[in-house]
C-alpha atoms as a PDB file:
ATOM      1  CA  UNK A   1     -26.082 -33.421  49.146  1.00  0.00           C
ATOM      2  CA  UNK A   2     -22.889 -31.183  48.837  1.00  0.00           C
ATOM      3  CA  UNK A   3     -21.458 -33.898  47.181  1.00  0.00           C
ATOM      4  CA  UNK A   4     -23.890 -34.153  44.479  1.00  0.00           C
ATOM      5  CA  UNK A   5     -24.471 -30.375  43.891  1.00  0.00           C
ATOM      6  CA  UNK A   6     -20.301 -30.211  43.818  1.00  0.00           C
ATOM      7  CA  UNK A   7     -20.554 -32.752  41.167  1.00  0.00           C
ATOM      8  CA  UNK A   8     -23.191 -31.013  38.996  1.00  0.00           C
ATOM      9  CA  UNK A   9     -21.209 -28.181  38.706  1.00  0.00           C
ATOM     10  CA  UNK A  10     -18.100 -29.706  38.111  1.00  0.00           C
ATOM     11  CA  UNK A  11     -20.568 -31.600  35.056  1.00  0.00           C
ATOM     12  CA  UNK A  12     -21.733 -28.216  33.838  1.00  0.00           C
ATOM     13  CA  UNK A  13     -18.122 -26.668  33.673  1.00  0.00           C
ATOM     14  CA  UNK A  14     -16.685 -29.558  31.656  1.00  0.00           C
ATOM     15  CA  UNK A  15     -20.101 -29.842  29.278  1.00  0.00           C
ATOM     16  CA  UNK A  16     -19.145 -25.700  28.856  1.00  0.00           C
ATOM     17  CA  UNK A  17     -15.752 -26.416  27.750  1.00  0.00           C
ATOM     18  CA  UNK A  18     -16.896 -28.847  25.385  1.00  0.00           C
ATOM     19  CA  UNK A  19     -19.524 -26.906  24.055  1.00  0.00           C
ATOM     20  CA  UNK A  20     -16.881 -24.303  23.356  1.00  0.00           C
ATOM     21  CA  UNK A  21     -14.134 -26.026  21.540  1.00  0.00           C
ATOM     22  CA  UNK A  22     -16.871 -27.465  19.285  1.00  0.00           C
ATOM     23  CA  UNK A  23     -17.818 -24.160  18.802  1.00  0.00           C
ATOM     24  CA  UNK A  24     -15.693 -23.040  15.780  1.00  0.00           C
ATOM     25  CA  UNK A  25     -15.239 -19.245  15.480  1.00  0.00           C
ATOM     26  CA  UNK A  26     -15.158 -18.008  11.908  1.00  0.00           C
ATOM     27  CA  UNK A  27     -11.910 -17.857  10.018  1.00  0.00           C
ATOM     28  CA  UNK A  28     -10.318 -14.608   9.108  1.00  0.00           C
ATOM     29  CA  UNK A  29     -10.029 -13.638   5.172  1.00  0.00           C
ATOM     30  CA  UNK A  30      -5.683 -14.647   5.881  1.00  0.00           C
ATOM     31  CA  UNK A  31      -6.761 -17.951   7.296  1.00  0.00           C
ATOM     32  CA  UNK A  32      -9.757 -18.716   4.580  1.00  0.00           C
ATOM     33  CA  UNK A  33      -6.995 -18.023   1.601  1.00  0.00           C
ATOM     34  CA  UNK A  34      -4.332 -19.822   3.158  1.00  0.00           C
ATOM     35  CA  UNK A  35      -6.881 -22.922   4.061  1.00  0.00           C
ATOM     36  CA  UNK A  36      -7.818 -22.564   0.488  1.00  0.00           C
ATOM     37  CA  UNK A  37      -5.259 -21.942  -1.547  1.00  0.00           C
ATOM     38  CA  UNK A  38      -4.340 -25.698  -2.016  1.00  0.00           C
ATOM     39  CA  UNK A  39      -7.877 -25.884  -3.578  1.00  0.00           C
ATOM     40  CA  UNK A  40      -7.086 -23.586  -6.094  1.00  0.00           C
ATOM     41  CA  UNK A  41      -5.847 -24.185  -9.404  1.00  0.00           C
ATOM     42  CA  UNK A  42      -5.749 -22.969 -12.786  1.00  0.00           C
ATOM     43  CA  UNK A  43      -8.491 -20.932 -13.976  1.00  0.00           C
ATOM     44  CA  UNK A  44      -9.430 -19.854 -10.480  1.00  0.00           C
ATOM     45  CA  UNK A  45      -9.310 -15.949  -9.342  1.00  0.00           C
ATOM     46  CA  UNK A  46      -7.415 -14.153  -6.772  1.00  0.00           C
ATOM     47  CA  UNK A  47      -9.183 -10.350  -6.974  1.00  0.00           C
ATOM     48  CA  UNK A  48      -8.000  -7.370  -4.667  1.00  0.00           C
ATOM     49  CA  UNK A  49      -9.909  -4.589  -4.761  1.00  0.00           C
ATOM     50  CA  UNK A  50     -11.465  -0.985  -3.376  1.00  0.00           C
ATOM     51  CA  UNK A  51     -14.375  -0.571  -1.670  1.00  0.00           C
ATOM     52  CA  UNK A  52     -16.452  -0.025  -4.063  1.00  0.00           C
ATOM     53  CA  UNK A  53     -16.514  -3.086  -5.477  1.00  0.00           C
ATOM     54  CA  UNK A  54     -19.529  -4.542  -5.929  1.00  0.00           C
ATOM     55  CA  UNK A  55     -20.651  -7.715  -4.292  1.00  0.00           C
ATOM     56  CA  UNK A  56     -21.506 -10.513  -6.767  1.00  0.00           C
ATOM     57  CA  UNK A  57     -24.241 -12.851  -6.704  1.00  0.00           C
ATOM     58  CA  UNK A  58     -22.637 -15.921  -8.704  1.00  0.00           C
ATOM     59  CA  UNK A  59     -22.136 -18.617  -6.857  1.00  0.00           C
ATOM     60  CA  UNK A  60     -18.285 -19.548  -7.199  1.00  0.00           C
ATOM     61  CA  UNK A  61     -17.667 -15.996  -6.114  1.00  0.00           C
ATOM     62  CA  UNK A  62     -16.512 -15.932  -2.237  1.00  0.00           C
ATOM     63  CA  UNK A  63     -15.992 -12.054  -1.111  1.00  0.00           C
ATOM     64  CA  UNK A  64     -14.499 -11.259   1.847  1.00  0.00           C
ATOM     65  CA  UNK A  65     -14.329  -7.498   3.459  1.00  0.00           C
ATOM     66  CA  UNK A  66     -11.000  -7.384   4.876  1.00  0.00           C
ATOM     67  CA  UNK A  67     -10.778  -3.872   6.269  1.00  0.00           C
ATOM     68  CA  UNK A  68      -7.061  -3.762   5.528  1.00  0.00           C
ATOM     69  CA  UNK A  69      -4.560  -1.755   3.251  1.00  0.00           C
ATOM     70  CA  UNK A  70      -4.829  -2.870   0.007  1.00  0.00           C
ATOM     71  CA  UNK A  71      -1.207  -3.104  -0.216  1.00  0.00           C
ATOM     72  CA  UNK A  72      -0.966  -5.311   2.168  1.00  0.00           C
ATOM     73  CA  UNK A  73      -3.608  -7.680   1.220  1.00  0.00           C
ATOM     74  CA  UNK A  74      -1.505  -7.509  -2.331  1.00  0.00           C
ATOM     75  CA  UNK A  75       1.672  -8.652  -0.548  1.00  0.00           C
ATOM     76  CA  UNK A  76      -0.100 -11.257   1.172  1.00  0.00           C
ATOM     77  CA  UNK A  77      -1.956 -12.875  -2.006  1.00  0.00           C
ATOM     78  CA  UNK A  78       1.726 -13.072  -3.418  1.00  0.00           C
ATOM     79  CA  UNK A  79       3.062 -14.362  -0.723  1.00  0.00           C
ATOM     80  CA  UNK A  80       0.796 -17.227  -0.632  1.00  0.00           C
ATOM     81  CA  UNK A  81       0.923 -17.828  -4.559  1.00  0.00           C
ATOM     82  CA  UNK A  82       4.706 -18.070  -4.200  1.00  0.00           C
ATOM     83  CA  UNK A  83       4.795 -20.516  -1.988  1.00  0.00           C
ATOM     84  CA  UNK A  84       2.909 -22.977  -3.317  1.00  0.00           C
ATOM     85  CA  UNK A  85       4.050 -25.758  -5.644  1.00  0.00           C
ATOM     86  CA  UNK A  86       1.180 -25.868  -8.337  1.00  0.00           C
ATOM     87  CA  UNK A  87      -0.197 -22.608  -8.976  1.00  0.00           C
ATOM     88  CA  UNK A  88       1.474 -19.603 -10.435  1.00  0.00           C
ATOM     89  CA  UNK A  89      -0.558 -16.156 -11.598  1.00  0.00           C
ATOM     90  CA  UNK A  90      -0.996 -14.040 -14.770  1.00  0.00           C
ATOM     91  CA  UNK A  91      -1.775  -9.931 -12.675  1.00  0.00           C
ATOM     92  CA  UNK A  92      -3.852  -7.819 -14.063  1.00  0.00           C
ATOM     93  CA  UNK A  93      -5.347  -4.098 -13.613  1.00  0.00           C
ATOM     94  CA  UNK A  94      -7.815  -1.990 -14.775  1.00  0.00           C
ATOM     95  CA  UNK A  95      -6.424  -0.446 -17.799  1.00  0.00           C
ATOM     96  CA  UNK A  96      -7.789   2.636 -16.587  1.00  0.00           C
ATOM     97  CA  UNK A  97      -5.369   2.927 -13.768  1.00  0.00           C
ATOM     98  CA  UNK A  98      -2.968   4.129 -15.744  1.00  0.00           C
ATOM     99  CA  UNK A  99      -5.011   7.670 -16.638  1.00  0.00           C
ATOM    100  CA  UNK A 100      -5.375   8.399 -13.139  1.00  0.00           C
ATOM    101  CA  UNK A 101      -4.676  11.869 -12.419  1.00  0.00           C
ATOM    102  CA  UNK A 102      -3.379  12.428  -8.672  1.00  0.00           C
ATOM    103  CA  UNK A 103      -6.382  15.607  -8.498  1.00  0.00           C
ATOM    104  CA  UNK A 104      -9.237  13.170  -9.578  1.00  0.00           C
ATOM    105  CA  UNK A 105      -7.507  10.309  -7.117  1.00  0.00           C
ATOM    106  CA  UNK A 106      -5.445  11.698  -4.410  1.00  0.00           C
ATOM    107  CA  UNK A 107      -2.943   8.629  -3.707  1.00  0.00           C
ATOM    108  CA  UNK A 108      -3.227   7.236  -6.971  1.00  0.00           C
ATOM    109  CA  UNK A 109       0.534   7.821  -7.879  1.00  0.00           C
ATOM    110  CA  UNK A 110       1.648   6.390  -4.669  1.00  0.00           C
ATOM    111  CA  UNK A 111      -0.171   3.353  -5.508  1.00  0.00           C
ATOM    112  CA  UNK A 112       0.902   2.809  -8.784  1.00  0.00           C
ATOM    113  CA  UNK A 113       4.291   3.144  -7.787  1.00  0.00           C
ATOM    114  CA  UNK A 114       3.944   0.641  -4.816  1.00  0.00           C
ATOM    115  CA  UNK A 115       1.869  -1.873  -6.716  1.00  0.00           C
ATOM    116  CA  UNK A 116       4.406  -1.646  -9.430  1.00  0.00           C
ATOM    117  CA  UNK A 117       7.164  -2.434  -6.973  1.00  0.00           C
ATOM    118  CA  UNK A 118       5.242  -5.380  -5.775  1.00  0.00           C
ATOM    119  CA  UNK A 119       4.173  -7.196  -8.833  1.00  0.00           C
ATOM    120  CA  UNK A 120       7.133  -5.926 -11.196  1.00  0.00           C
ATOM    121  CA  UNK A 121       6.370  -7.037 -14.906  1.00  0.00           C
ATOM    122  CA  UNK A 122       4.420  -9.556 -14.440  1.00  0.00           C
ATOM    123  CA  UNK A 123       1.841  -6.746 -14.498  1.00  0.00           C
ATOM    124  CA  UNK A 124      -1.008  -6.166 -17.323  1.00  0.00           C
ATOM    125  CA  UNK A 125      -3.425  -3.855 -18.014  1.00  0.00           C
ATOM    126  CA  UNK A 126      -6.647  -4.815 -19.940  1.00  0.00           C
ATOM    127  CA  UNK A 127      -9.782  -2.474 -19.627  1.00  0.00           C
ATOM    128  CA  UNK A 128     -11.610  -2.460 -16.479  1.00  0.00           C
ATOM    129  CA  UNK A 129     -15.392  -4.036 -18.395  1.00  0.00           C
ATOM    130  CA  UNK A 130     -13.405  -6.839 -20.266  1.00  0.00           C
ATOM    131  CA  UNK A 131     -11.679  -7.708 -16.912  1.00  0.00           C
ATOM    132  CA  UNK A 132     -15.570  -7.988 -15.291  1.00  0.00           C
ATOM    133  CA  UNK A 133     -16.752  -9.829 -18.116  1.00  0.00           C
ATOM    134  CA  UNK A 134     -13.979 -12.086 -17.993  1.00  0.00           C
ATOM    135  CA  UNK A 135     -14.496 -12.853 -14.016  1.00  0.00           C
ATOM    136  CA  UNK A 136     -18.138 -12.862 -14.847  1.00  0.00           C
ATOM    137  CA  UNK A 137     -17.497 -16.048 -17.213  1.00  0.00           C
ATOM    138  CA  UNK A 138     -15.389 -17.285 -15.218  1.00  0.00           C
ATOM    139  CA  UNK A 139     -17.114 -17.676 -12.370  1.00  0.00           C
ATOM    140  CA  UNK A 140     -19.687 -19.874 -13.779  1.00  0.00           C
ATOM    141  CA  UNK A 141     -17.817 -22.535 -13.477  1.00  0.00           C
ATOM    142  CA  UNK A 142     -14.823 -21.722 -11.561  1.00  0.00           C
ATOM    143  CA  UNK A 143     -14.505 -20.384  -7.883  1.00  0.00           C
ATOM    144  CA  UNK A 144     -12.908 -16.932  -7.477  1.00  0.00           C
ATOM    145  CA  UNK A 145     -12.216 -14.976  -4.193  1.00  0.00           C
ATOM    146  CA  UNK A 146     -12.432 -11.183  -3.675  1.00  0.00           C
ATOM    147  CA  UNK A 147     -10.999  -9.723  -1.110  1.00  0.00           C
ATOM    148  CA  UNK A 148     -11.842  -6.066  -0.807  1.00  0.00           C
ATOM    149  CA  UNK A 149      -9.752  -3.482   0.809  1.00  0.00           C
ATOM    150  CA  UNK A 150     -10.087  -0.183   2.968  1.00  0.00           C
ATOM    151  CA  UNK A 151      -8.815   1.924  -0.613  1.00  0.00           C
ATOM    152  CA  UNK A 152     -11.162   4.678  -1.697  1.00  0.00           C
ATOM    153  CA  UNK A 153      -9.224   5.106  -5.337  1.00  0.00           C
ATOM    154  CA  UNK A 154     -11.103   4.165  -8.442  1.00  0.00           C
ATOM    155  CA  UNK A 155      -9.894   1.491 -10.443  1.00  0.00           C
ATOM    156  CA  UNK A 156      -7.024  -0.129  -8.227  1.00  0.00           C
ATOM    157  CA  UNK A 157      -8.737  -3.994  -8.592  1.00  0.00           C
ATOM    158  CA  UNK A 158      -5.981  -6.524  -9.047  1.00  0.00           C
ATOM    159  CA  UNK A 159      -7.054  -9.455 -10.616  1.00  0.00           C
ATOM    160  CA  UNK A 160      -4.632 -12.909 -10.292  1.00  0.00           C
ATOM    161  CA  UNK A 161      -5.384 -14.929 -13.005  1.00  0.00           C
ATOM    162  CA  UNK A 162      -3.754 -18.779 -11.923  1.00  0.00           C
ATOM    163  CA  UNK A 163      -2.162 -21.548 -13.884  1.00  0.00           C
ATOM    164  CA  UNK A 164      -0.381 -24.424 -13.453  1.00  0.00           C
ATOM    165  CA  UNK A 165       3.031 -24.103 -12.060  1.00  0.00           C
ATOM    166  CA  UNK A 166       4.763 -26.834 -13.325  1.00  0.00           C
ATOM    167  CA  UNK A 167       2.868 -26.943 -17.029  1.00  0.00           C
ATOM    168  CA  UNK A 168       2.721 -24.526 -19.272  1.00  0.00           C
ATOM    169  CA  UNK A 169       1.280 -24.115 -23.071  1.00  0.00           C
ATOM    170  CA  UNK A 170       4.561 -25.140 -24.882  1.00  0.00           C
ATOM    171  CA  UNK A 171       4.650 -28.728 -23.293  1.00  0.00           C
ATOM    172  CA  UNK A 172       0.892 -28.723 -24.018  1.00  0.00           C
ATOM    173  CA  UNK A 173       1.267 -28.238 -27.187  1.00  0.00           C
ATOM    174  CA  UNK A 174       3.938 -30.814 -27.565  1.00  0.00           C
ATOM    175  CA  UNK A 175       1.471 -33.077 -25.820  1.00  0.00           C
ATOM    176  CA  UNK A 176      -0.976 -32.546 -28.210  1.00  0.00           C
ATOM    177  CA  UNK A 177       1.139 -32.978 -31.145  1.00  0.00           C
ATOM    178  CA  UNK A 178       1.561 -36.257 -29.938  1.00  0.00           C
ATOM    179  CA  UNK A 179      -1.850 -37.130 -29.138  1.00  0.00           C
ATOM    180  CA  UNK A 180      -2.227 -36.800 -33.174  1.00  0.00           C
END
């Protein structure tokens, strides 16, 4: 009888174990990106952004509250676009940013300065409504991730806009010539 209840347990214990590794815990907002970044392509959307975001209800729109410092998310989303072989990104802010007044937006010089640092010229500003309207579109058809941040400072969404890495528009445009 020992015997049998010894091997019940020992039964129990192992279906446990089972049950657990077949038990997948959710992936954090690093892991989802990097998992999904090879999925990506161009006309798909990186966006960093404040709180304050809004969530969106399109479909192709995966948000993720990360809790983290925005700069830090920033560094990370260019760390994982660099280091992959077929997409490259066009940056964007809100337009906006750049009339930010340090006693409206405590921080907001700081940022700009860091941000700057981190994306260099690649950096654009386009108005804050044609950048939503753009993503809005976008979205439609295309998936886009946001990945909000712990910032409370107006206006600090960075939007990566990706392409192909290894085509651009002047070899399309010799491609098309030929296709004529």
């Amino acid at each position: 009888m020992k015997y049998r209840n010894y091997r019940s347990y020992i039964l129990i214990g192992l279906l446990f174990l089972f049950l657990e590794g077949c038990i997948s815990k959710p992936l954090s907002w690093k892991d989802e990106l990097h998992k999904d970044i090879f999925l990506l392509g161009h006309r798909n959307w990186i966006v960093v952004t404040d709180m304050a975001y809004p969530l969106q209800s399109q479909e192709g729109i995966k948000t993720f509250y990360t809790g983290e410092d925005y700069q830090d998310i920033l560094s990370y989303v260019m760390s994982e676009i660099n280091q992959t072989p077929h997409i490259k990104a066009t940056i964007y802010q809100d337009r906006e940013l750049m009339f930010m007044e340090e006693p409206d937006a405590p921080g907001v010089t700081e940022l700009r300065l860091r941000a700057g640092d981190l994306l260099g010229d690649r950096l654009q500003y386009i108005p804050h409504e044609q950048l939503i309207s753009r993503l809005d579109s976008v979205s439609r058809i295309f998936n886009v991730i946001i990945l909000k941040s712990n910032l409370t400072i107006p206006y600090t969404s960075t939007f990566f806009e990706l392409d192909c890495r290894y085509w651009d528009n002047i070899r399309q445009k010799e491609l098309e010539k030929r296709i004529q």
